[in-house]
PDB file of N, CA and C in Angstrom:
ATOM      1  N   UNK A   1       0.850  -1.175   0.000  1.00  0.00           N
ATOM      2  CA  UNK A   1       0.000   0.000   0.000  1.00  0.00           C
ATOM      3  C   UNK A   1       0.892   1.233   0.000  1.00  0.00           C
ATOM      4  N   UNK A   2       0.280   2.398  -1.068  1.00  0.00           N
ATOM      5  CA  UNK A   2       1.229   3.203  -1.017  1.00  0.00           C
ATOM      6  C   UNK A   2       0.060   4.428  -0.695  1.00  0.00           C
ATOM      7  N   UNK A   3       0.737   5.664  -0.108  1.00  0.00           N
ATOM      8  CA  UNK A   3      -0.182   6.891  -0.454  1.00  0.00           C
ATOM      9  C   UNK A   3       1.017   8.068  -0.871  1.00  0.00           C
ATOM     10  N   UNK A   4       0.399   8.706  -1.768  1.00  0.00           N
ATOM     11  CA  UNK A   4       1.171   9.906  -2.124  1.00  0.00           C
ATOM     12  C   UNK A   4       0.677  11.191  -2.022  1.00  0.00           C
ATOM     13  N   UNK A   5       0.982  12.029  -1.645  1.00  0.00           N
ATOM     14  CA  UNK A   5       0.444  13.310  -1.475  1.00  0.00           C
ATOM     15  C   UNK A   5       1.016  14.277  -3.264  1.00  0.00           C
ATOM     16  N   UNK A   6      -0.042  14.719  -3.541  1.00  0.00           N
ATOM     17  CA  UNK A   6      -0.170  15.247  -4.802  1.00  0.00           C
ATOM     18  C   UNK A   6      -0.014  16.833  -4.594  1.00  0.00           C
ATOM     19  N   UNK A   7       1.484  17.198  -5.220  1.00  0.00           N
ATOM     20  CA  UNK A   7       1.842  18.962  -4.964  1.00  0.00           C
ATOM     21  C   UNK A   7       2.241  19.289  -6.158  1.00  0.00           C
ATOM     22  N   UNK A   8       1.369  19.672  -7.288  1.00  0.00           N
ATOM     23  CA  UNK A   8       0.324  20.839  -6.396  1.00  0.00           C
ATOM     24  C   UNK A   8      -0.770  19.681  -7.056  1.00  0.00           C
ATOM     25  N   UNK A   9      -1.928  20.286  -5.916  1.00  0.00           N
ATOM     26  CA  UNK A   9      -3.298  18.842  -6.377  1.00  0.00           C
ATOM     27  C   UNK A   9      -3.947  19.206  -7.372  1.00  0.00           C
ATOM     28  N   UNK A  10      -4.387  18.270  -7.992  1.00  0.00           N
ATOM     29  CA  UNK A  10      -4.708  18.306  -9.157  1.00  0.00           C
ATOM     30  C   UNK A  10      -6.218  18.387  -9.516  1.00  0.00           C
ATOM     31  N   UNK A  11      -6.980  19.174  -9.754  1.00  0.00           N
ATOM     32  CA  UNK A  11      -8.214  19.536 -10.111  1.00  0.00           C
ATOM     33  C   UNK A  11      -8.738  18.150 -11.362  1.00  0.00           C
ATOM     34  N   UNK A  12      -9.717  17.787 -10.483  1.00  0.00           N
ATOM     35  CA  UNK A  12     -10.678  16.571 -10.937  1.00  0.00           C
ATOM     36  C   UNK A  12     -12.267  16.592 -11.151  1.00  0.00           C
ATOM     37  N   UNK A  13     -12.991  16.013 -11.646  1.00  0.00           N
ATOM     38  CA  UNK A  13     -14.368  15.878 -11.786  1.00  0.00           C
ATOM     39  C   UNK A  13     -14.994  14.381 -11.168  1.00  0.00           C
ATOM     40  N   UNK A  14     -15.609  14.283 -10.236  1.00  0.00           N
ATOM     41  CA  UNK A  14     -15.779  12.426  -9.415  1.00  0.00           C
ATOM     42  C   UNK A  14     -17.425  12.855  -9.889  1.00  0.00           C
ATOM     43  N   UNK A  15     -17.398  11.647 -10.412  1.00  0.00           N
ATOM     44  CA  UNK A  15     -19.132  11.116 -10.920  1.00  0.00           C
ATOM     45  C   UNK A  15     -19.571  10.865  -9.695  1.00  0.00           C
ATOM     46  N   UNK A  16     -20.578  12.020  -9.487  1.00  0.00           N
ATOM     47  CA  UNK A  16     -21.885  11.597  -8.627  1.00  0.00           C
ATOM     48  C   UNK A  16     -21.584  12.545  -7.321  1.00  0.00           C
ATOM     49  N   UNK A  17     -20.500  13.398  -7.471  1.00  0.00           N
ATOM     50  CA  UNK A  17     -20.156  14.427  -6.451  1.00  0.00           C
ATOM     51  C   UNK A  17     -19.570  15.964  -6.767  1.00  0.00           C
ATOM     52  N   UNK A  18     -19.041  15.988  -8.238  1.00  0.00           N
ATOM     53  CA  UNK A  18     -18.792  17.444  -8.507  1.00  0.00           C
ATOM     54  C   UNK A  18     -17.669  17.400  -8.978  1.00  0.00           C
ATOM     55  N   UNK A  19     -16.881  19.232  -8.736  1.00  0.00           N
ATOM     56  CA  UNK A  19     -15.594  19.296  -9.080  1.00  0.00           C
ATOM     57  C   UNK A  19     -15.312  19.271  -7.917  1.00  0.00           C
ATOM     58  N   UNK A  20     -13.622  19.172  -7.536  1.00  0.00           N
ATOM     59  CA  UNK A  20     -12.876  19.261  -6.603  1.00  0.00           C
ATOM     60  C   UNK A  20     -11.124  18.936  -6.575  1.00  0.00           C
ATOM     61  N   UNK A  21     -10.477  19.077  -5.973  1.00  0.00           N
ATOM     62  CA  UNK A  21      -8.882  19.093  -5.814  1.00  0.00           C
ATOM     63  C   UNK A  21      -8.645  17.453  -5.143  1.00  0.00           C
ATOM     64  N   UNK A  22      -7.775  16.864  -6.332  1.00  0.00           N
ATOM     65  CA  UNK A  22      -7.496  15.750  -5.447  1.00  0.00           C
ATOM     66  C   UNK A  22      -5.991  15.650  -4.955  1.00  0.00           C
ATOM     67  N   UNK A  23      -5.908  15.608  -3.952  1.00  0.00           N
ATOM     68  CA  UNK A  23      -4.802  16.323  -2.848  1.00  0.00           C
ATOM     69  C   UNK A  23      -3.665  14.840  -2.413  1.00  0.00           C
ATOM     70  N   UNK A  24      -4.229  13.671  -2.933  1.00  0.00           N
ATOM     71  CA  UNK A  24      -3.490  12.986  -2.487  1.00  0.00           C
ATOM     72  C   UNK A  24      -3.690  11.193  -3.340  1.00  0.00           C
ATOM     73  N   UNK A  25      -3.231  10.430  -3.768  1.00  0.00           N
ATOM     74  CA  UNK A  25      -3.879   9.145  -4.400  1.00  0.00           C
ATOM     75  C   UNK A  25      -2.957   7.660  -3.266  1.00  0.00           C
ATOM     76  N   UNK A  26      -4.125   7.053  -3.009  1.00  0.00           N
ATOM     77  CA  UNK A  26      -3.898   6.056  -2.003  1.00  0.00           C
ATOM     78  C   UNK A  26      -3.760   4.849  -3.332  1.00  0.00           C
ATOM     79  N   UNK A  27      -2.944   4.326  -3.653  1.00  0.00           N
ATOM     80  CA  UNK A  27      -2.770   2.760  -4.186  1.00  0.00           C
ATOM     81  C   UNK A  27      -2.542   1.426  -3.140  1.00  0.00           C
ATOM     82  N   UNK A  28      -3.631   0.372  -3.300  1.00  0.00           N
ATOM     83  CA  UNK A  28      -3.471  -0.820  -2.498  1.00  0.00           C
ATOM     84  C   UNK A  28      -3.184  -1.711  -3.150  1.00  0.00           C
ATOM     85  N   UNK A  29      -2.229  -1.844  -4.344  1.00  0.00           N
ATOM     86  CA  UNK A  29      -1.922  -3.072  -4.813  1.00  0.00           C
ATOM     87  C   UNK A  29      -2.700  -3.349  -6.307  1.00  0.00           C
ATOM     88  N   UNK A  30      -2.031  -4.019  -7.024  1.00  0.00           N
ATOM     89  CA  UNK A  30      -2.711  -4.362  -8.647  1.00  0.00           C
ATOM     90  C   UNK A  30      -3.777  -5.233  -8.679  1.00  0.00           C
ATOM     91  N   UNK A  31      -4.509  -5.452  -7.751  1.00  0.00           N
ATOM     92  CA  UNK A  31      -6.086  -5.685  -7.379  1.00  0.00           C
ATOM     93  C   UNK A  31      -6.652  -5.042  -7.304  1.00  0.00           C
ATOM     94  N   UNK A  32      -6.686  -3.498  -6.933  1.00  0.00           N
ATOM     95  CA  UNK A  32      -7.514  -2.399  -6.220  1.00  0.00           C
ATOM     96  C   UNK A  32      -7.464  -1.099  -7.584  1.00  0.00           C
ATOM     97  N   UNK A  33      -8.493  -0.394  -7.353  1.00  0.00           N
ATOM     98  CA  UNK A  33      -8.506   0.561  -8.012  1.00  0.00           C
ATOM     99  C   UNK A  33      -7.659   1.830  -7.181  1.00  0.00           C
ATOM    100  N   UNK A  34      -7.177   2.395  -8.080  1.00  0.00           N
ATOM    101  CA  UNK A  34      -6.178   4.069  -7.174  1.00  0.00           C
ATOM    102  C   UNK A  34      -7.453   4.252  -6.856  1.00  0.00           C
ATOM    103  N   UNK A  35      -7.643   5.054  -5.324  1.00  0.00           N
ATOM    104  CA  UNK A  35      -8.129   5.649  -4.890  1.00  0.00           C
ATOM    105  C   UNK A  35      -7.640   7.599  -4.708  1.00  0.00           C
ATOM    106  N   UNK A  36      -8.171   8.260  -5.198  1.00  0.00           N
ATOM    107  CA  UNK A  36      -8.570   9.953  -5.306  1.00  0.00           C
ATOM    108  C   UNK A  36      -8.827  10.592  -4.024  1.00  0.00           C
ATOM    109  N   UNK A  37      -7.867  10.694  -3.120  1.00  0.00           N
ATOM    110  CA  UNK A  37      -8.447  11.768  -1.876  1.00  0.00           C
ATOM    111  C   UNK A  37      -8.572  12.647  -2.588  1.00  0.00           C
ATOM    112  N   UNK A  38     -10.098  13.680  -2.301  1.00  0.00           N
ATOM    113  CA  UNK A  38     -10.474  14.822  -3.002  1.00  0.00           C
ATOM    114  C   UNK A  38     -11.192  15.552  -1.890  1.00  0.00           C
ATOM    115  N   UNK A  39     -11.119  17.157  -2.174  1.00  0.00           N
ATOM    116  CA  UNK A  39     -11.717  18.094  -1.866  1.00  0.00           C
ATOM    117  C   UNK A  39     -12.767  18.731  -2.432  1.00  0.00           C
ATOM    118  N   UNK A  40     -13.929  18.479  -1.980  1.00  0.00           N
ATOM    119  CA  UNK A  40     -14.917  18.771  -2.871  1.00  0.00           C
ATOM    120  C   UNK A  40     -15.124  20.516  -3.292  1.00  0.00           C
ATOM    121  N   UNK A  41     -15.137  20.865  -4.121  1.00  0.00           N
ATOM    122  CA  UNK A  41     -15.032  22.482  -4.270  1.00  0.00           C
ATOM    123  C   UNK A  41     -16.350  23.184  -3.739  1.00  0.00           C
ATOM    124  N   UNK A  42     -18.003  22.499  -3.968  1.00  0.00           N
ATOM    125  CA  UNK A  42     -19.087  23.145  -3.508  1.00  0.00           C
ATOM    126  C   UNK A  42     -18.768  22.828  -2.008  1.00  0.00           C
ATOM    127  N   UNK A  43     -18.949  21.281  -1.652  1.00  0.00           N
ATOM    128  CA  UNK A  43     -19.064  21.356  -0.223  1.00  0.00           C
ATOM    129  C   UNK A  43     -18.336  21.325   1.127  1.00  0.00           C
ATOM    130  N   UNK A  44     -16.920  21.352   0.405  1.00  0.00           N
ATOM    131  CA  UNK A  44     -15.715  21.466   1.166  1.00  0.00           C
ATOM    132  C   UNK A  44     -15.320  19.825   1.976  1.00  0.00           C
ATOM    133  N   UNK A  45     -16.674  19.042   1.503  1.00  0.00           N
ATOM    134  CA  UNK A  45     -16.062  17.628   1.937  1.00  0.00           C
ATOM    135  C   UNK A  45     -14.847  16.796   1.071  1.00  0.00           C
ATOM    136  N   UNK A  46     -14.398  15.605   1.995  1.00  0.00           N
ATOM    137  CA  UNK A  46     -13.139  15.010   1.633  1.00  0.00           C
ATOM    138  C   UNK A  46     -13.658  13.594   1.340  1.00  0.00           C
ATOM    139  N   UNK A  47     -13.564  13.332  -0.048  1.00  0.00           N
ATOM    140  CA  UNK A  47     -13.994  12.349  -0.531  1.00  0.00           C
ATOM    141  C   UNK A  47     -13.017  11.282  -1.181  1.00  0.00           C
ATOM    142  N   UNK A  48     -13.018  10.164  -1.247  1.00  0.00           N
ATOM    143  CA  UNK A  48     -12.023   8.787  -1.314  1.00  0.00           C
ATOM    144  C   UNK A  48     -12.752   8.429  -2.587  1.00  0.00           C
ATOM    145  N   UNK A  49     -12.516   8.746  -3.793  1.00  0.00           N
ATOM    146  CA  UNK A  49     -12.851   8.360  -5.168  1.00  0.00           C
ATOM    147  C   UNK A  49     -12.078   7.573  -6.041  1.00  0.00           C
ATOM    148  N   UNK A  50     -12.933   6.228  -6.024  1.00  0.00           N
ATOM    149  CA  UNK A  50     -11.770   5.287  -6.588  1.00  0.00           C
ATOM    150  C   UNK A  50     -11.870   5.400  -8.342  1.00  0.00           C
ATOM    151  N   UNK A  51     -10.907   4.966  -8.795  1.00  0.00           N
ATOM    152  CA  UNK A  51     -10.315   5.600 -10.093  1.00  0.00           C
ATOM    153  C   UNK A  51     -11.437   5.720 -11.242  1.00  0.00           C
ATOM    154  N   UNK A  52     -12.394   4.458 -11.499  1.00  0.00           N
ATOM    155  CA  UNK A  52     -12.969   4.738 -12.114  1.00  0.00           C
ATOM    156  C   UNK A  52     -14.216   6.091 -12.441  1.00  0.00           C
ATOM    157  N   UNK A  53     -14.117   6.906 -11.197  1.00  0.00           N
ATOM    158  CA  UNK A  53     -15.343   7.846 -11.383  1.00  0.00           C
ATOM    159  C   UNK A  53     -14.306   9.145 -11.207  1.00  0.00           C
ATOM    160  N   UNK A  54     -13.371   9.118 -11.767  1.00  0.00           N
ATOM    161  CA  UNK A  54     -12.481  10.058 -11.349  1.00  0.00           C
ATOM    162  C   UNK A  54     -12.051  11.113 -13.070  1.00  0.00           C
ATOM    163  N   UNK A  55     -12.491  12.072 -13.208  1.00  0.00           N
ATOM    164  CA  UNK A  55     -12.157  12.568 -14.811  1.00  0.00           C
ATOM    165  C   UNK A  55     -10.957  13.628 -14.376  1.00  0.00           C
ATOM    166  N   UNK A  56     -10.439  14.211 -15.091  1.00  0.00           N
ATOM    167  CA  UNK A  56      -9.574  15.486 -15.453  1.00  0.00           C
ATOM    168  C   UNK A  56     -10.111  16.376 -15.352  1.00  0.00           C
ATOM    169  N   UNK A  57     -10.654  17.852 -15.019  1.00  0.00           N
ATOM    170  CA  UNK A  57     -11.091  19.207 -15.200  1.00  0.00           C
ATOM    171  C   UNK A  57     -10.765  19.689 -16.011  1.00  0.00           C
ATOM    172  N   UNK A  58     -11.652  20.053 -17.221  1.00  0.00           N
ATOM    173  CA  UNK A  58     -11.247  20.840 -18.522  1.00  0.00           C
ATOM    174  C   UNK A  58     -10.413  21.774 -18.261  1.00  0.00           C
ATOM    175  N   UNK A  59      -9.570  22.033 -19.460  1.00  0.00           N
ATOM    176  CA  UNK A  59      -8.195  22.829 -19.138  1.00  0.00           C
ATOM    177  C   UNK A  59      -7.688  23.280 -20.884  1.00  0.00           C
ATOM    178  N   UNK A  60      -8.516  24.773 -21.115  1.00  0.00           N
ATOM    179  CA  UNK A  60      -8.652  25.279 -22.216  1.00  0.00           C
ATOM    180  C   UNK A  60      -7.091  25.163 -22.758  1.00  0.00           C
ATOM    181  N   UNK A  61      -6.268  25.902 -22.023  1.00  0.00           N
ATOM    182  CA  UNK A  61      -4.753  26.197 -22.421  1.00  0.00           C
ATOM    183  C   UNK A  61      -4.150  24.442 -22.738  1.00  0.00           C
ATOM    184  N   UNK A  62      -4.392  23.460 -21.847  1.00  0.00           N
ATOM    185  CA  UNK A  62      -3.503  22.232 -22.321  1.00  0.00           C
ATOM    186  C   UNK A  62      -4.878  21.646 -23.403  1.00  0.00           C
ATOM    187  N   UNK A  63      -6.213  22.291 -23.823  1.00  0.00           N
ATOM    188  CA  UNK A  63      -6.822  21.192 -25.529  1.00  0.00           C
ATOM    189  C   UNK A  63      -7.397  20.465 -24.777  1.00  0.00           C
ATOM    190  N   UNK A  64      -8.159  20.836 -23.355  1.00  0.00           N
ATOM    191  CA  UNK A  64      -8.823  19.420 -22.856  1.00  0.00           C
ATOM    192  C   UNK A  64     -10.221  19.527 -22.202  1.00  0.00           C
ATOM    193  N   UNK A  65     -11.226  19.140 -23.495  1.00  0.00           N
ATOM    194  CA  UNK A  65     -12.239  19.961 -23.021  1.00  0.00           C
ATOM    195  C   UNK A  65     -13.167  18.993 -22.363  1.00  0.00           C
ATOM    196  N   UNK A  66     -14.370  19.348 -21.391  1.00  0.00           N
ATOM    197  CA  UNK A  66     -14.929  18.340 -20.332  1.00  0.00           C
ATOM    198  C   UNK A  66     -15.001  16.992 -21.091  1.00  0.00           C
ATOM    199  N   UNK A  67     -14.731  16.503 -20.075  1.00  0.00           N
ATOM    200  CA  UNK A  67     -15.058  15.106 -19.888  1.00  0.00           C
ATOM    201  C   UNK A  67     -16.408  14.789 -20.249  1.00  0.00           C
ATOM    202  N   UNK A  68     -16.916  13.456 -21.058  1.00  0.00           N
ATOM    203  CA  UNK A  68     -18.676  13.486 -21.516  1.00  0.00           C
ATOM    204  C   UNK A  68     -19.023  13.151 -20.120  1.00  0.00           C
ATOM    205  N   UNK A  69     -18.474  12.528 -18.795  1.00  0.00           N
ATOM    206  CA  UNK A  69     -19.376  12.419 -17.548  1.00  0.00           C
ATOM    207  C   UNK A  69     -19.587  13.922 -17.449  1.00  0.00           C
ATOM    208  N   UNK A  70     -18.571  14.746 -17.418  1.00  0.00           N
ATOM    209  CA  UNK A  70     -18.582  16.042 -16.548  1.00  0.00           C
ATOM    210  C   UNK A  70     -19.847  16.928 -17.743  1.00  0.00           C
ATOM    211  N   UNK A  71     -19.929  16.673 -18.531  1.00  0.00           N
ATOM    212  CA  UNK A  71     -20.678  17.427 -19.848  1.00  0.00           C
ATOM    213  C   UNK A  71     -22.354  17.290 -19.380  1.00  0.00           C
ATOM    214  N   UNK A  72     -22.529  15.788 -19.192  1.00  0.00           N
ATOM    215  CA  UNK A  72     -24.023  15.403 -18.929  1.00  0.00           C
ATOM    216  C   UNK A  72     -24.147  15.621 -17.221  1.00  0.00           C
ATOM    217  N   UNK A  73     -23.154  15.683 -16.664  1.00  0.00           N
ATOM    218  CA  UNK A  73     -23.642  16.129 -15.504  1.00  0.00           C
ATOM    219  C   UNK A  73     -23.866  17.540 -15.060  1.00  0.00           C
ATOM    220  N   UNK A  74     -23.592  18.697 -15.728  1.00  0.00           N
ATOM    221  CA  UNK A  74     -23.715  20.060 -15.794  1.00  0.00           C
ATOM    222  C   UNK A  74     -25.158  20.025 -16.226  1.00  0.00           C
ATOM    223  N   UNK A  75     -25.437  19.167 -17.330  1.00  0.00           N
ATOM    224  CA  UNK A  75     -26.874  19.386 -18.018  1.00  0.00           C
ATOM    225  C   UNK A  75     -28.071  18.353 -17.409  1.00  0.00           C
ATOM    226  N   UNK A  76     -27.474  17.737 -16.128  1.00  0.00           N
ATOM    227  CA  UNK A  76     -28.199  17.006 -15.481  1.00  0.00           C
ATOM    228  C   UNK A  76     -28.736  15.708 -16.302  1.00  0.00           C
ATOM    229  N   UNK A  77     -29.746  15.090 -16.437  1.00  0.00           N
ATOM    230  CA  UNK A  77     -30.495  14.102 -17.268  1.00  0.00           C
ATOM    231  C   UNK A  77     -31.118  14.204 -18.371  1.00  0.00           C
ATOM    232  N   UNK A  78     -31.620  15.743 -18.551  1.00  0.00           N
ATOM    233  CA  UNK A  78     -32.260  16.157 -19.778  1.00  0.00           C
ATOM    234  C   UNK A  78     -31.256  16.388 -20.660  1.00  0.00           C
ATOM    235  N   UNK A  79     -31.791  16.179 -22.448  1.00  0.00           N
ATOM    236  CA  UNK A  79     -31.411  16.126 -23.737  1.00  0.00           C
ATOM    237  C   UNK A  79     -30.483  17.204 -23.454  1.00  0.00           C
ATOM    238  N   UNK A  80     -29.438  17.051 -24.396  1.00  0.00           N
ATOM    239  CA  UNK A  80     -28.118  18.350 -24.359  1.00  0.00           C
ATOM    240  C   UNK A  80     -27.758  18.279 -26.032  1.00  0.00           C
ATOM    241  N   UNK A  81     -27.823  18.984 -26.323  1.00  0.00           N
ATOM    242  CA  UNK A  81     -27.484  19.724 -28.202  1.00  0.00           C
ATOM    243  C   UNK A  81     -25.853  18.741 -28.268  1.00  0.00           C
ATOM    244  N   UNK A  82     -25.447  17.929 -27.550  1.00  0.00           N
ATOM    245  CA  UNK A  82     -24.100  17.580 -27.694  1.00  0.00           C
ATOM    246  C   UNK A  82     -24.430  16.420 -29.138  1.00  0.00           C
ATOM    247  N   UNK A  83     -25.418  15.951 -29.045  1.00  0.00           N
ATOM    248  CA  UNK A  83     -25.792  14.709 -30.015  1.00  0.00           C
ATOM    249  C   UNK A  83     -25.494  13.247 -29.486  1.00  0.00           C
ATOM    250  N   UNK A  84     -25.155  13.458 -28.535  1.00  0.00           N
ATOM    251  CA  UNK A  84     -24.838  11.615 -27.798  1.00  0.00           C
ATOM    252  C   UNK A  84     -25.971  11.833 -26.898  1.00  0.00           C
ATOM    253  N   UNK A  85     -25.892  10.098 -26.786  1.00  0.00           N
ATOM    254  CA  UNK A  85     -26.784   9.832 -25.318  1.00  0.00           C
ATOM    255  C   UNK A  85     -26.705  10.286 -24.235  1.00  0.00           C
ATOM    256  N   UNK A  86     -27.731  10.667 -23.648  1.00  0.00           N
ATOM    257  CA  UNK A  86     -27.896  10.943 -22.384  1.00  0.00           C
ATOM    258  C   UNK A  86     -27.838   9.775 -21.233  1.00  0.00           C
ATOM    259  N   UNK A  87     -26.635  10.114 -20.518  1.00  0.00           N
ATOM    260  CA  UNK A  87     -26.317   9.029 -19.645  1.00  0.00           C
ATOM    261  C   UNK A  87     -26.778   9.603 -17.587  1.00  0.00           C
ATOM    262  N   UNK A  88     -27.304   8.503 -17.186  1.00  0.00           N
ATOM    263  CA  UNK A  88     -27.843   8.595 -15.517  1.00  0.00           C
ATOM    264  C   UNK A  88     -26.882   9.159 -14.965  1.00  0.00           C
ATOM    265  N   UNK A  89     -26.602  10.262 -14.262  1.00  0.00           N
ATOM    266  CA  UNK A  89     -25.578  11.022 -13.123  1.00  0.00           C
ATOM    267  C   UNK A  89     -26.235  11.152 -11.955  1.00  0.00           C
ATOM    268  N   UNK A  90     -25.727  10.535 -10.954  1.00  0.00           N
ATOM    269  CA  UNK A  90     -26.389  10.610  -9.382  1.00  0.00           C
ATOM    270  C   UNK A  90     -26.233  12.475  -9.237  1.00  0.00           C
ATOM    271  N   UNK A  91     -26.827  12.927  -8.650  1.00  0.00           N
ATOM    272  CA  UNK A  91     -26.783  14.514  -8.222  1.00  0.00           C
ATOM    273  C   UNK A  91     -25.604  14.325  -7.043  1.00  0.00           C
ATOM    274  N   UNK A  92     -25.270  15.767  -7.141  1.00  0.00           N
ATOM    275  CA  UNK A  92     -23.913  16.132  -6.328  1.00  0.00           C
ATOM    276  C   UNK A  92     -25.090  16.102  -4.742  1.00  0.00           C
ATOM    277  N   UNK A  93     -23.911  16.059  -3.908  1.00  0.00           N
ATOM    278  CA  UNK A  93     -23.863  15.879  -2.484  1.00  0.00           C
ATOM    279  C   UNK A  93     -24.245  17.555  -2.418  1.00  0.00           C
ATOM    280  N   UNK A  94     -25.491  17.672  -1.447  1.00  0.00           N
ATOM    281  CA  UNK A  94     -25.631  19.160  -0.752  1.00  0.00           C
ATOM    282  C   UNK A  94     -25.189  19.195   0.211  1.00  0.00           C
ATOM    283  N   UNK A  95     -25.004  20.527   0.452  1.00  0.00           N
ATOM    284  CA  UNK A  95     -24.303  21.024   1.594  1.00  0.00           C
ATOM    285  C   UNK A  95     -25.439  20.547   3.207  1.00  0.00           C
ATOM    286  N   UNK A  96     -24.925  20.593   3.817  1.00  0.00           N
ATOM    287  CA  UNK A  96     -26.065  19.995   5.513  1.00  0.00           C
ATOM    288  C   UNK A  96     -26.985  22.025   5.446  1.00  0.00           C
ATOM    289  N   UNK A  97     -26.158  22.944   4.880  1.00  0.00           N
ATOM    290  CA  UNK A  97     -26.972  23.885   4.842  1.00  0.00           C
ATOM    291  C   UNK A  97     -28.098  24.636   4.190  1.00  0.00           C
ATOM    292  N   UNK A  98     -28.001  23.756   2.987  1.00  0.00           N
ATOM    293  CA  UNK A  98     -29.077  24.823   2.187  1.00  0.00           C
ATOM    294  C   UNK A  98     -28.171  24.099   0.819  1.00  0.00           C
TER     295      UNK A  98
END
């Protein structure tokens, strides 16, 4: 088992929770998926996102534009002018406040 702390962290998109900074990646071995310590950007929670729900944050200057999770999840479940299917996105985590 390894963990690494990620400097500087790297801005991510986790299916089914938002954007956020992932600050650190826990590996348990070539059985396990990397796991994503992340900072969630709306709700300031710290979330353990294992690799598969884990995208890149579009990044105009390096040619890298959203991710199709991160695309249909901005536009929620309804039809989007993109021309692909519309795929199920759990809604982001609210805040305990409002």
């Amino acid at each position: 088992m390894s963990f690494s702390q990620l400097d500087p962290p790297i801005p991510v998109f986790v299916i089914g929770k938002g954007r956020g900074s992932a600050f650190a990646v826990i590996d348990y071995g070539p059985e396990h998926n990397l796991i994503w310590v992340t900072a969630m950007d709306e709700t300031g929670e710290i979330w353990c996102a294992p690799n598969p729900t884990v995208r890149m944050q579009a990044n105009w200057t390096m040619g890298r534009l959203k991710s199709r999770a991160e695309h249909h999840a901005m536009t929620a479940v309804a039809p989007c002018s993109c021309g692909k299917e519309t795929i199920e996105v759990p809604p982001t985590v609210s805040s305990p406040t409002g």
